[in-house]
N, C-alpha and C. Protein backbone atom coordinates (compact mmCIF):
# COMPACT_ATOMS: atom_id res chain seq x y z
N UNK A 1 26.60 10.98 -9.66
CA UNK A 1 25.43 10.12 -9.82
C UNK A 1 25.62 9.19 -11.01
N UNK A 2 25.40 8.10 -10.88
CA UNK A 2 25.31 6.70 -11.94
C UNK A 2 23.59 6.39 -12.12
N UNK A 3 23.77 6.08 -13.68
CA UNK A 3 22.64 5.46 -14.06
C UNK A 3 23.23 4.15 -15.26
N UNK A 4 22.91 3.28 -14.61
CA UNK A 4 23.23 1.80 -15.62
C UNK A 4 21.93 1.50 -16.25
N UNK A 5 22.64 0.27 -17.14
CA UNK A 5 21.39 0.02 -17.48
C UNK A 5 20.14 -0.86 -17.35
N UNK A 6 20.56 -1.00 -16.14
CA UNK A 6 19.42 -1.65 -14.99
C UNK A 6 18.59 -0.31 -14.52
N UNK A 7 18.56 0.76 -14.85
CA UNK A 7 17.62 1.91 -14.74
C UNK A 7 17.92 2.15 -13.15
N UNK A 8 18.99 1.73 -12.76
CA UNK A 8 19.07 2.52 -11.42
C UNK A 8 19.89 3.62 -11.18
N UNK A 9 19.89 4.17 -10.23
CA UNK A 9 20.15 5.52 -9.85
C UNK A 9 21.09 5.52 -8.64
N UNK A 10 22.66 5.71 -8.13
CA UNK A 10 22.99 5.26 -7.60
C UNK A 10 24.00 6.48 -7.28
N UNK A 11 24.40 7.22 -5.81
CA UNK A 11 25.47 8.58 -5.73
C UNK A 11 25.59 8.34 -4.55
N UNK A 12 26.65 8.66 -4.11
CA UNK A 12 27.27 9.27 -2.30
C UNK A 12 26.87 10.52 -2.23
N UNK A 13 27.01 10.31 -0.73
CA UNK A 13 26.63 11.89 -0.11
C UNK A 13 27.14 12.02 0.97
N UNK A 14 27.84 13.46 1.49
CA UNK A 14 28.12 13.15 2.44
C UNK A 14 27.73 14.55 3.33
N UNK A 15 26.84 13.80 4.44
CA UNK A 15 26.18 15.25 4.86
C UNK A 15 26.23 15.34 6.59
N UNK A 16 26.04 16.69 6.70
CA UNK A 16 26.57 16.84 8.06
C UNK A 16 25.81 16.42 9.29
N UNK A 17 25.80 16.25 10.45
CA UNK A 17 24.97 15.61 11.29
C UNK A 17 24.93 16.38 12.18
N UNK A 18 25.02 17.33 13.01
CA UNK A 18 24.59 18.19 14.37
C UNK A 18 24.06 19.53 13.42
N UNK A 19 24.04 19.87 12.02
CA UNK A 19 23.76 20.75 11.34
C UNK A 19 22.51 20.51 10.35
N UNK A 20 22.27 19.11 10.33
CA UNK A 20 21.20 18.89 9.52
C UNK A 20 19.89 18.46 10.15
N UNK A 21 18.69 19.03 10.19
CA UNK A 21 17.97 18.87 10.93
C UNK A 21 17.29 17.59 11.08
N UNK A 22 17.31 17.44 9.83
CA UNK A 22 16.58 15.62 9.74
C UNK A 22 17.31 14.41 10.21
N UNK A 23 18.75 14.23 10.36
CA UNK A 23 19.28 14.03 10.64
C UNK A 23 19.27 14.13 12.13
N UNK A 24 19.21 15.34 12.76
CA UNK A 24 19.03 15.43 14.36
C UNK A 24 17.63 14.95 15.16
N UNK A 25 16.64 15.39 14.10
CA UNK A 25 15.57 14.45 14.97
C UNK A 25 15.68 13.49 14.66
N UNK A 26 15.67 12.46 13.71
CA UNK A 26 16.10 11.00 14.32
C UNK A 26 17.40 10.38 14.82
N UNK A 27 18.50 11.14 15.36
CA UNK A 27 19.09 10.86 16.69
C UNK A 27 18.18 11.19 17.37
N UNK A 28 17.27 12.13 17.93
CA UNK A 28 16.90 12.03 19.33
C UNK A 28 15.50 11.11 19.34
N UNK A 29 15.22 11.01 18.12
CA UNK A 29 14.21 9.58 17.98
C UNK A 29 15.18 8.50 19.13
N UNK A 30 15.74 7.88 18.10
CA UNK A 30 16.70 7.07 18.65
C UNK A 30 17.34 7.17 20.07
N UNK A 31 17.84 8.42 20.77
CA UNK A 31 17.87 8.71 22.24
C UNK A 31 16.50 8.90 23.10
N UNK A 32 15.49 9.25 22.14
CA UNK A 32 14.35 9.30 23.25
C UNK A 32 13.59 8.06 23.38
N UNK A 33 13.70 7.03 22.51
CA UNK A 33 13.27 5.49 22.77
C UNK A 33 13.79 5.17 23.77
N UNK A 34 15.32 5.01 23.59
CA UNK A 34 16.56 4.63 24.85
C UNK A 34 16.15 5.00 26.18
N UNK A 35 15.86 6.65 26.03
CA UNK A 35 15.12 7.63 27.44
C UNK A 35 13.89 6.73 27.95
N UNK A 36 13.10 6.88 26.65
CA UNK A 36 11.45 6.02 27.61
C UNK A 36 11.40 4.49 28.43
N UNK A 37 12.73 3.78 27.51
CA UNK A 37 13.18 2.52 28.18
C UNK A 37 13.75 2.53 29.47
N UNK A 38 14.74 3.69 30.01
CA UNK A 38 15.11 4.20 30.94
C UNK A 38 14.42 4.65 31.99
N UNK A 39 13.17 5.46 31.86
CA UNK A 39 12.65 6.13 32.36
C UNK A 39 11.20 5.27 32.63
N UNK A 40 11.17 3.74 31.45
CA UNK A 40 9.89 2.68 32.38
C UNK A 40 10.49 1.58 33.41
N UNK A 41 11.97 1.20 33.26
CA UNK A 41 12.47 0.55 34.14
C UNK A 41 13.17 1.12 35.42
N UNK A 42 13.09 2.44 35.61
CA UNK A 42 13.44 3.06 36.86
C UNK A 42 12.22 3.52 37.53
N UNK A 43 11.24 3.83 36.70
CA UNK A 43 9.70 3.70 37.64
C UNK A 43 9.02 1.91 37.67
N UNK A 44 9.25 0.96 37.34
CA UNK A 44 9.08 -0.16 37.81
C UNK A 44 9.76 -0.30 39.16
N UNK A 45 11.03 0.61 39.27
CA UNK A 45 12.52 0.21 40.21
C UNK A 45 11.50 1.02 41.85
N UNK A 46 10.88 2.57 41.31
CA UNK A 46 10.36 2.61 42.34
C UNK A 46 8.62 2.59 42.85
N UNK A 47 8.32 1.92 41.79
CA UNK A 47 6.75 1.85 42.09
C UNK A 47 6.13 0.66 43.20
N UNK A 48 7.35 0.30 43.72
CA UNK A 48 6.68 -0.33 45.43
C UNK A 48 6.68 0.66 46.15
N UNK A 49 7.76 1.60 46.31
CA UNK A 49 7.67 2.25 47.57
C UNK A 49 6.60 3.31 47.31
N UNK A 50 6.50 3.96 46.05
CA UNK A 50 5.39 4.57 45.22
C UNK A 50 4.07 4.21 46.10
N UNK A 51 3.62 3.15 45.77
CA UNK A 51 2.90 2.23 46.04
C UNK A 51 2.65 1.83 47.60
N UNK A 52 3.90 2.40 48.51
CA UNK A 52 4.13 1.60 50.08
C UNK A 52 3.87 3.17 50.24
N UNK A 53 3.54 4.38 49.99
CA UNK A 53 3.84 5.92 50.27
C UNK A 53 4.76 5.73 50.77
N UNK A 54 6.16 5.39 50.62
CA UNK A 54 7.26 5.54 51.10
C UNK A 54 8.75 6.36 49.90
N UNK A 55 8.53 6.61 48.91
CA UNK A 55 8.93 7.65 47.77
C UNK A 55 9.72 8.75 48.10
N UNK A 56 8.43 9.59 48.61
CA UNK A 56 9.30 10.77 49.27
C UNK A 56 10.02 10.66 50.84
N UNK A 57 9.40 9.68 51.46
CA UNK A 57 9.92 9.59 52.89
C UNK A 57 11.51 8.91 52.64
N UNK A 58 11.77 7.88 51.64
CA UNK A 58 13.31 7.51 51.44
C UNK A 58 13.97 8.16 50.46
N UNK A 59 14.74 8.96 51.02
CA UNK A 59 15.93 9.94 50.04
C UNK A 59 16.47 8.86 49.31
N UNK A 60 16.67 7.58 49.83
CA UNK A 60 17.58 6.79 48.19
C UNK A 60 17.15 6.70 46.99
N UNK A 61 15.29 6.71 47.23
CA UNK A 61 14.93 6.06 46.37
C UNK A 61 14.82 7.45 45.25
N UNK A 62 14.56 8.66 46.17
CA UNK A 62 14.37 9.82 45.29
C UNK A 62 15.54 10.26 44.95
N UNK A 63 17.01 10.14 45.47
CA UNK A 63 18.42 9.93 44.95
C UNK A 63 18.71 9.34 43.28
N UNK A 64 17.99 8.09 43.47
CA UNK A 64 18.33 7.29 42.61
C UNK A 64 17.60 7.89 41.22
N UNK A 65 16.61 8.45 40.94
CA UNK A 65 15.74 8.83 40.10
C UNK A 65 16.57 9.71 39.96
N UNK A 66 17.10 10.99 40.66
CA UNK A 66 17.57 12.29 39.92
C UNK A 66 18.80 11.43 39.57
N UNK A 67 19.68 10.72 39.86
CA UNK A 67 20.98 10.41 39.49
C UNK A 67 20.45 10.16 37.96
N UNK A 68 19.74 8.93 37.39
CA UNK A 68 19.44 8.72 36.33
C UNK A 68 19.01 9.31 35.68
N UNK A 69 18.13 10.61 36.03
CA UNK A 69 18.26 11.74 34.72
C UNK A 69 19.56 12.37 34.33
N UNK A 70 20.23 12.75 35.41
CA UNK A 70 21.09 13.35 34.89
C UNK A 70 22.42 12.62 34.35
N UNK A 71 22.09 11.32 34.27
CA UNK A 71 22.68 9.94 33.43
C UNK A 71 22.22 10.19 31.83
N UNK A 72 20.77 10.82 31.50
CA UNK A 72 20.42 10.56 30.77
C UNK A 72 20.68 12.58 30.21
N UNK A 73 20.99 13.28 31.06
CA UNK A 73 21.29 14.53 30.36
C UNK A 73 22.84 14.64 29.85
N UNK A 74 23.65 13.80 31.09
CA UNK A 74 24.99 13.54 30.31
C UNK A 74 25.24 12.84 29.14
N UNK A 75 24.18 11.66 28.54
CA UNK A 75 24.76 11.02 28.01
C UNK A 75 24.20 11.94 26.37
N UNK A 76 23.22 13.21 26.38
CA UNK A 76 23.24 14.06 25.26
C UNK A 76 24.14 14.66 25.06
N UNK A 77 24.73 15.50 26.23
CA UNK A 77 25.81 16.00 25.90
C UNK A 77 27.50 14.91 24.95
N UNK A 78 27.69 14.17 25.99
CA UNK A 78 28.72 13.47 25.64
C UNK A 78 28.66 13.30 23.91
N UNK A 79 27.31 13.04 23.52
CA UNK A 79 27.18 12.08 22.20
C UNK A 79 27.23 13.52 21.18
N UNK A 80 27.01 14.38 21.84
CA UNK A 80 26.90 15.81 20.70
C UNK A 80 28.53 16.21 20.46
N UNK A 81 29.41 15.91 21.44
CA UNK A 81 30.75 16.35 21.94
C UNK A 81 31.80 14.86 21.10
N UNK A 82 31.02 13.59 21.29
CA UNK A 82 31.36 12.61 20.42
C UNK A 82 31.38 12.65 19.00
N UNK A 83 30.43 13.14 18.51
CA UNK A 83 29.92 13.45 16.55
C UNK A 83 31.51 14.25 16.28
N UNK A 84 31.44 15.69 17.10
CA UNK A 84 32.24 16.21 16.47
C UNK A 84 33.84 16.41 16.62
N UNK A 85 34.34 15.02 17.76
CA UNK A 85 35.63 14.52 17.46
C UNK A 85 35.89 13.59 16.48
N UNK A 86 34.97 12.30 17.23
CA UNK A 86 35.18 11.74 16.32
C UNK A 86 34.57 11.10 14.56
N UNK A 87 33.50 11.68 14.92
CA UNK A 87 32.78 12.33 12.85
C UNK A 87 33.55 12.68 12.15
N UNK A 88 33.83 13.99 13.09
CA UNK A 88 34.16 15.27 12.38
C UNK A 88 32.39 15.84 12.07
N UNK A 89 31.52 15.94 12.75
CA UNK A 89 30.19 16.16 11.96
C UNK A 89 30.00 16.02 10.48
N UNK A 90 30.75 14.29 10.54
CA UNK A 90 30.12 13.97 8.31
C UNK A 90 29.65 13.11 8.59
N UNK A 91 28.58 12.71 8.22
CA UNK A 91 28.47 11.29 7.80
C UNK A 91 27.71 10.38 6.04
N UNK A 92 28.69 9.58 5.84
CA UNK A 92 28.80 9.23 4.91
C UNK A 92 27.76 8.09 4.43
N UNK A 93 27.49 8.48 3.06
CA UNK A 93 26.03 7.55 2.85
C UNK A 93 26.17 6.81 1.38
N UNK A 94 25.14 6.23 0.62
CA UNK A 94 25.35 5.78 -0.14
C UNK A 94 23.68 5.14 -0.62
N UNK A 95 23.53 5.71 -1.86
CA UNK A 95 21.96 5.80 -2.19
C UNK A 95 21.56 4.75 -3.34
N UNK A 96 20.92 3.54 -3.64
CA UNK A 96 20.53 3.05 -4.73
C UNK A 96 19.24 2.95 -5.30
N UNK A 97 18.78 3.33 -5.98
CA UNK A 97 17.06 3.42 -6.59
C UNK A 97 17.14 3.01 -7.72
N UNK A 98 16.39 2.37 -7.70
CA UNK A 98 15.51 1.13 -8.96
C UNK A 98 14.39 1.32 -8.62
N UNK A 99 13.80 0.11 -9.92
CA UNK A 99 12.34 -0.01 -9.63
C UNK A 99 11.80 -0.79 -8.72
N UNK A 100 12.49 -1.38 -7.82
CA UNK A 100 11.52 -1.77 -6.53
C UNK A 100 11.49 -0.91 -5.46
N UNK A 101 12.41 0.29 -4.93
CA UNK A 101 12.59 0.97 -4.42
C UNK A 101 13.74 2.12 -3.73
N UNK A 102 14.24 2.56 -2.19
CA UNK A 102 15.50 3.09 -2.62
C UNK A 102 15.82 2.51 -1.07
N UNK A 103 17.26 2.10 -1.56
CA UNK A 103 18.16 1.23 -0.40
C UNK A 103 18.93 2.37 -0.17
N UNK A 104 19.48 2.63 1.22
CA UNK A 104 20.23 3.44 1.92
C UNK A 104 21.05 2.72 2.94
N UNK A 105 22.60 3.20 2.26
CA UNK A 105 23.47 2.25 2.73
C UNK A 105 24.80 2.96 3.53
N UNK A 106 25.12 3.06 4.46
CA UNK A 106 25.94 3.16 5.10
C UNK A 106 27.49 3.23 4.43
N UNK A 107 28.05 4.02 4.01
CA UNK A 107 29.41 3.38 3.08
C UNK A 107 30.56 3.40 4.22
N UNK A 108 31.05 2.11 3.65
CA UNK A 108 32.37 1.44 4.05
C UNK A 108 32.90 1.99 5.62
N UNK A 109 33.68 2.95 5.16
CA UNK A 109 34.59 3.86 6.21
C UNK A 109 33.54 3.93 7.62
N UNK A 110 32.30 4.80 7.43
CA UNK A 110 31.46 4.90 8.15
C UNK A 110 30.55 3.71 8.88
N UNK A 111 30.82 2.82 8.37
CA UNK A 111 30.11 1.63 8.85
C UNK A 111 31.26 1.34 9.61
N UNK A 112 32.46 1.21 9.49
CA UNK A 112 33.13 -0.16 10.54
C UNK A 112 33.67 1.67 11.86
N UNK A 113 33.39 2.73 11.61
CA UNK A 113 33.29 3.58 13.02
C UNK A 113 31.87 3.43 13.43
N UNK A 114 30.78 3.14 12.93
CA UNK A 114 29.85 2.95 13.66
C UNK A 114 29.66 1.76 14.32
N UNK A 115 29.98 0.92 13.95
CA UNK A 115 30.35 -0.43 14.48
C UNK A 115 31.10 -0.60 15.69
N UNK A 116 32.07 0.20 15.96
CA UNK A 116 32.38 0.77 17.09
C UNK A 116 32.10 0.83 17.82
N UNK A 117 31.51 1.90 17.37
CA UNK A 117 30.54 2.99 18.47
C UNK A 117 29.59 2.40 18.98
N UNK A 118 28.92 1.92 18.46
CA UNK A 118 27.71 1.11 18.88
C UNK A 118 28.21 0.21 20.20
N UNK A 119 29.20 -0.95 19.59
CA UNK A 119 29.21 -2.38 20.52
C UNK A 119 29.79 -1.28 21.56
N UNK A 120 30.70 -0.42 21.59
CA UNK A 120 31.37 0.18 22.86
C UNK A 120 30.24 0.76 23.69
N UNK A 121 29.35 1.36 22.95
CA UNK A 121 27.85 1.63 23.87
C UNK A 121 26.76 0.70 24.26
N UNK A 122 26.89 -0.89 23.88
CA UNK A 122 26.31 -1.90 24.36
C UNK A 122 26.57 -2.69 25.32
N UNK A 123 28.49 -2.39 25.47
CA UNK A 123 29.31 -3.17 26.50
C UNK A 123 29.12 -2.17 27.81
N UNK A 124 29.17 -0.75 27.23
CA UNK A 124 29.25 -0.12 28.48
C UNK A 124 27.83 -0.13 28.79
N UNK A 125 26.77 -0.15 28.20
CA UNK A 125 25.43 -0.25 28.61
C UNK A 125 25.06 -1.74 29.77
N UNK A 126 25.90 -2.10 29.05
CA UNK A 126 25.45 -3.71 29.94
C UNK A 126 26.52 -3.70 31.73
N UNK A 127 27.69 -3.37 31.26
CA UNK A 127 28.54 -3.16 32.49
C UNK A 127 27.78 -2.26 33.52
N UNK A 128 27.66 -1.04 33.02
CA UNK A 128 26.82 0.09 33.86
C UNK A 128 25.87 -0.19 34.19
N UNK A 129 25.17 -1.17 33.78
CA UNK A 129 23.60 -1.37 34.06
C UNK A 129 22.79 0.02 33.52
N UNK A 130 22.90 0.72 32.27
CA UNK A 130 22.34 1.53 32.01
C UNK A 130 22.16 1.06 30.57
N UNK A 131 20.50 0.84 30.59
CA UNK A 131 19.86 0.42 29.41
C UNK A 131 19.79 1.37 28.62
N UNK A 132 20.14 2.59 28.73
CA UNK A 132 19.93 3.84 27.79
C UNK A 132 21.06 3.73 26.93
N UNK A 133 22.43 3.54 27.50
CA UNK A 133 23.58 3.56 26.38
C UNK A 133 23.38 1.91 25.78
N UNK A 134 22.67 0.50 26.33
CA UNK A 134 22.90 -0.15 25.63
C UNK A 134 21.78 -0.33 24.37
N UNK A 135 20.87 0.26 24.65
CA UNK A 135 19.86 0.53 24.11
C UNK A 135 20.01 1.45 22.94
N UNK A 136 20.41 2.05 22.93
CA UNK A 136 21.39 3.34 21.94
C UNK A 136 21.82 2.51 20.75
N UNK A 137 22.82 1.58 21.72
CA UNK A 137 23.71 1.20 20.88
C UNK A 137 22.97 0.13 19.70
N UNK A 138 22.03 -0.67 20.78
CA UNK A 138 21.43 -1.68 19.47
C UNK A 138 20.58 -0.92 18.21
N UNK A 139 19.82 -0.32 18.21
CA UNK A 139 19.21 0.60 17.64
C UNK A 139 19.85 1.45 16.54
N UNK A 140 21.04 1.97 16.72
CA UNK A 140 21.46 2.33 15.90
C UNK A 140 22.62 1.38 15.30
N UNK A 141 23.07 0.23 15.42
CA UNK A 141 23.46 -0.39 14.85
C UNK A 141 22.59 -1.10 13.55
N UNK A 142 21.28 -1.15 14.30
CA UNK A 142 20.00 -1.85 13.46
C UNK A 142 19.73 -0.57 12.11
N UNK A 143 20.14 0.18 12.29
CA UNK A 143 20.04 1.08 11.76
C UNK A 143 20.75 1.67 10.02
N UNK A 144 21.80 0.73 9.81
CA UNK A 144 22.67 1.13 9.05
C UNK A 144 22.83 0.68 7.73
N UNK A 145 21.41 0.35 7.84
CA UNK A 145 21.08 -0.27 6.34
C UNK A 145 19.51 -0.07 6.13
N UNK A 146 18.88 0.34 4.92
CA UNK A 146 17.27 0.47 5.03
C UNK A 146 17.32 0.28 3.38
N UNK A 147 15.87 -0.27 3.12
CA UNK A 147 15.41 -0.61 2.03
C UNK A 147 13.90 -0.16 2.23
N UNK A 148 13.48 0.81 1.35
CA UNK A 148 12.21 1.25 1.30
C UNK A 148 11.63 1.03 -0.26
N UNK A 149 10.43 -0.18 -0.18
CA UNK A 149 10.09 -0.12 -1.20
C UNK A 149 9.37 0.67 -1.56
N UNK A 150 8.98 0.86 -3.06
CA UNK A 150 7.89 1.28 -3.39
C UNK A 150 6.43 1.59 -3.06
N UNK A 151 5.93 -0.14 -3.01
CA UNK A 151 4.44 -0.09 -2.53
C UNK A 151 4.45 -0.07 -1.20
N UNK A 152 5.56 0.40 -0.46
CA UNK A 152 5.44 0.80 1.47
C UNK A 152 5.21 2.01 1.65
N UNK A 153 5.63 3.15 0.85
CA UNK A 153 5.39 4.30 0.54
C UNK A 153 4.23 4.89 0.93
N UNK A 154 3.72 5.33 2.08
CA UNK A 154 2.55 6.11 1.86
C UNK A 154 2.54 8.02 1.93
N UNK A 155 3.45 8.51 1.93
CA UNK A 155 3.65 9.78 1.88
C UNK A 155 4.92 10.29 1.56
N UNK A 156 5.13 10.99 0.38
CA UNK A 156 6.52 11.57 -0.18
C UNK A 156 6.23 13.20 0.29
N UNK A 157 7.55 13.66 0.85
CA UNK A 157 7.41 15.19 1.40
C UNK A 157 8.74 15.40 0.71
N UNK A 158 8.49 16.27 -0.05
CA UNK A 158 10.11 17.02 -1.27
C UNK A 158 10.47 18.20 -0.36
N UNK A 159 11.87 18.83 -0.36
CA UNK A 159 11.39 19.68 0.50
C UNK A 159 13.18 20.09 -0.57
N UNK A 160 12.74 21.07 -1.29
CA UNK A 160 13.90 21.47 -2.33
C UNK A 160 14.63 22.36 -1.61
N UNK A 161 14.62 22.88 -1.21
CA UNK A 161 15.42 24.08 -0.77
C UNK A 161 16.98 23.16 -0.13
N UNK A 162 16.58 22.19 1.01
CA UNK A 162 17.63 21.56 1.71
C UNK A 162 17.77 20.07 0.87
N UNK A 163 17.28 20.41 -0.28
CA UNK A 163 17.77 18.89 -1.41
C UNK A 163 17.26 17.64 -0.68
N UNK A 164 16.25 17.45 -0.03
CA UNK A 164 16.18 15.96 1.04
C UNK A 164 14.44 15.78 0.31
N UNK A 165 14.47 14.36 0.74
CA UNK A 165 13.62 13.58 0.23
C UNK A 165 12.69 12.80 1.26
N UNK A 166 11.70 12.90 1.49
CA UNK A 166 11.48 12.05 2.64
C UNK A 166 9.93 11.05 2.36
N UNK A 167 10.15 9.82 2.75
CA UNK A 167 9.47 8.64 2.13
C UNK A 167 8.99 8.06 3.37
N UNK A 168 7.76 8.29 3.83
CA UNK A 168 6.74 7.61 5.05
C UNK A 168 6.40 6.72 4.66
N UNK A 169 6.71 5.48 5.71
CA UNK A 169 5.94 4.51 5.01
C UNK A 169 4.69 3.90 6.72
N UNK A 170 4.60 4.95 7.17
CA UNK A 170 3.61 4.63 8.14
C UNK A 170 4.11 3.93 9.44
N UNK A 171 3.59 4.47 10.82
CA UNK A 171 3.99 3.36 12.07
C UNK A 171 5.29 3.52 12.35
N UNK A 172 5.71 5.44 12.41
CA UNK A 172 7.33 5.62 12.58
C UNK A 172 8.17 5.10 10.79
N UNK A 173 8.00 4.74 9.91
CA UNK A 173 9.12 4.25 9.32
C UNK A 173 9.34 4.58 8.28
N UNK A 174 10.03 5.56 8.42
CA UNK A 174 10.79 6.41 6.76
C UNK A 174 11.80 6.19 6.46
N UNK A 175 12.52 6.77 5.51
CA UNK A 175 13.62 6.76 4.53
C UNK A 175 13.70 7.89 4.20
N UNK A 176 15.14 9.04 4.30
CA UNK A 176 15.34 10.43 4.10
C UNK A 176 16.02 10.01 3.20
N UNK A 177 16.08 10.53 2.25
CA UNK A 177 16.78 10.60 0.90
C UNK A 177 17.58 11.92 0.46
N UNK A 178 18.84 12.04 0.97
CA UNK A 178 19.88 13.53 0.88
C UNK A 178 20.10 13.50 -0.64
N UNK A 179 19.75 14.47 -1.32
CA UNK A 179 20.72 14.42 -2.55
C UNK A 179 21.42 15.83 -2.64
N UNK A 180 22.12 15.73 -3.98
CA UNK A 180 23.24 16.50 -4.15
C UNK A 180 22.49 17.90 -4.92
N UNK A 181 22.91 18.90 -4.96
CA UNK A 181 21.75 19.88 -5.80
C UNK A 181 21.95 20.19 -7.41
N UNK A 182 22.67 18.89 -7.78
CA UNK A 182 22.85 18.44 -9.31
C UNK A 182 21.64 17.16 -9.43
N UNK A 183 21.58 16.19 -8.63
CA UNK A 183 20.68 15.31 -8.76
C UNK A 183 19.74 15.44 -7.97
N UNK A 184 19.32 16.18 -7.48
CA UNK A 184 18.03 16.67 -6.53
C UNK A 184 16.57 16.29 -7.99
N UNK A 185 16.89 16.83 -8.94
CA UNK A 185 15.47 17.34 -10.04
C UNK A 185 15.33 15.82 -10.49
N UNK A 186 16.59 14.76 -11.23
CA UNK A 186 16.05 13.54 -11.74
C UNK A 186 15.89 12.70 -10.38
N UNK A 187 16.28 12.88 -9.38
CA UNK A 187 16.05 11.81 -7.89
C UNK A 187 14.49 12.15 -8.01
N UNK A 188 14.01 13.25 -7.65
CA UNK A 188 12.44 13.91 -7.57
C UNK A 188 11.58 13.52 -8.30
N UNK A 189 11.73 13.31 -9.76
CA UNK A 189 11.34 13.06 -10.67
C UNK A 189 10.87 11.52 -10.79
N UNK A 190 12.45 10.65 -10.06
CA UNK A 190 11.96 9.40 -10.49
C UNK A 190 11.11 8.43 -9.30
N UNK A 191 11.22 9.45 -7.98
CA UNK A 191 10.44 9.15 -7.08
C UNK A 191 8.65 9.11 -7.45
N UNK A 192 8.75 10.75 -8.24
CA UNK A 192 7.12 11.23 -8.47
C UNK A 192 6.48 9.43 -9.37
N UNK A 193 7.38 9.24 -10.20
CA UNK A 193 6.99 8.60 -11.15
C UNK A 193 6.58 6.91 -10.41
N UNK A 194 7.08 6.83 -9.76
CA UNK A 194 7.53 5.56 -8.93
C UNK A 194 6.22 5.37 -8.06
N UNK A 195 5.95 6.31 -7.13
CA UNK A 195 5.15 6.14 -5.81
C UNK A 195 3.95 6.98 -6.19
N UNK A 196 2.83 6.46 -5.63
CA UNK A 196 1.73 6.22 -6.01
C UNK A 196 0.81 7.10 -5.19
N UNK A 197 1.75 7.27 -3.77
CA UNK A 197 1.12 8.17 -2.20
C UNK A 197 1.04 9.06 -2.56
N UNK A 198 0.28 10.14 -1.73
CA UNK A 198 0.33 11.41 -1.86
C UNK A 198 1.73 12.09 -1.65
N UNK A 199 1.74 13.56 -2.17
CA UNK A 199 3.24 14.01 -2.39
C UNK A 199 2.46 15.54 -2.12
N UNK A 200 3.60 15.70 -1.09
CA UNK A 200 3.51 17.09 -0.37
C UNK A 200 5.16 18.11 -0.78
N UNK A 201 5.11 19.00 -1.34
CA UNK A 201 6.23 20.09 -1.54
C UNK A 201 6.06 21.01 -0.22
N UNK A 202 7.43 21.06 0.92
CA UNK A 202 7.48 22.28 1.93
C UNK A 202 8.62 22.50 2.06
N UNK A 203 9.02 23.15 2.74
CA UNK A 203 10.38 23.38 3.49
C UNK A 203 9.78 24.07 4.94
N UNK A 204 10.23 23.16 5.76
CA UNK A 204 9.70 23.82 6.67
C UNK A 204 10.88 24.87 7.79
């Protein structure tokens, strides 16, 4: 951990991803958006025949629906089976806090494999005609940089045991803050001092 004398606060981290829980629900944030996008443009696909009572009378159309779930059960598996070739289940971060707030940054290495990953799941999303992998892909590309200020802050949840930090700022949009369990107490500290929201201690 660095402290200059611009009063910021600045460390890597590098923490695991199919093992960390916060971490796993927002992947499936991120896969279950993709899912609901999936799952409103394949009921647009059959809400004529829906609509004609013709649904259950044409096996294609009820074909086509189970094919795409289980489009959308393969593509959990694959991505859980993906982390831990090519991860290795790490992923690498990079934390800055000042006084306007705390930026979370993607470091180097990990950015140009996610970069990857992503466009390869936007090309194949678009080829396949499956909005779920291209959908994936934009989303978490959008993803690889966050700046949470201060006065966006409306709920800090400390949760010491697993060293993580977590910063609501309302309408879905937080900022998890991993620290190390050397800088866990001044990160905590300079959050309390900083944000103004209510502050909840759990581990759940």
């Amino acid at each position: 951990m660095n402290i200059n004398n611009e009063n910021k606060i600045k460390w890597d981290i590098d923490t695991s991803i199919l093992n960390n829980k916060f971490i796993l629900k927002e992947l499936f944030r991120v896969l279950g958006i993709a899912v609901l996008v999936t799952t409103g443009i394949v009921f647009l696909i059959i809400l004529p025949s829906i609509l004609d009572n013709q649904f259950y009378s044409d096996g294609t159309n009820l074909s086509g629906f189970k094919y795409a779930l289980m489009l959308i059960g393969l593509l959990f598996l694959l991505t859980s089976l993906f982390i831990f070739a090519y991860y290795g289940n790490k992923y690498e971060l990079t934390y800055v806090m000042d006084e306007k707030g705390v930026e979370t940054l993607t470091r180097a290495g990990q950015k140009k494999k996610n970069s990857k990953v992503n466009f390869l799941l936007i090309v194949l999303g678009l080829l396949l005609r499956n909005p779920t992998a291209a959908g994936t892909g934009f989303l978490a590309n959008a993803g690889q940089y966050q700046v949470m200020k201060w006065k966006n802050v409306k709920k800090v949840t400390f949760y010491p045991r697993s060293n993580t930090i977590v910063l609501s700022g309302g309408y879905g949009i937080k900022s998890i803050v991993f620290c190390t369990g050397d800088n866990y107490g001044p990160v905590s500290s300079r959050i309390s001092s900083h944000c103004r929201a209510p502050c909840l201690v759990k581990e759940k």
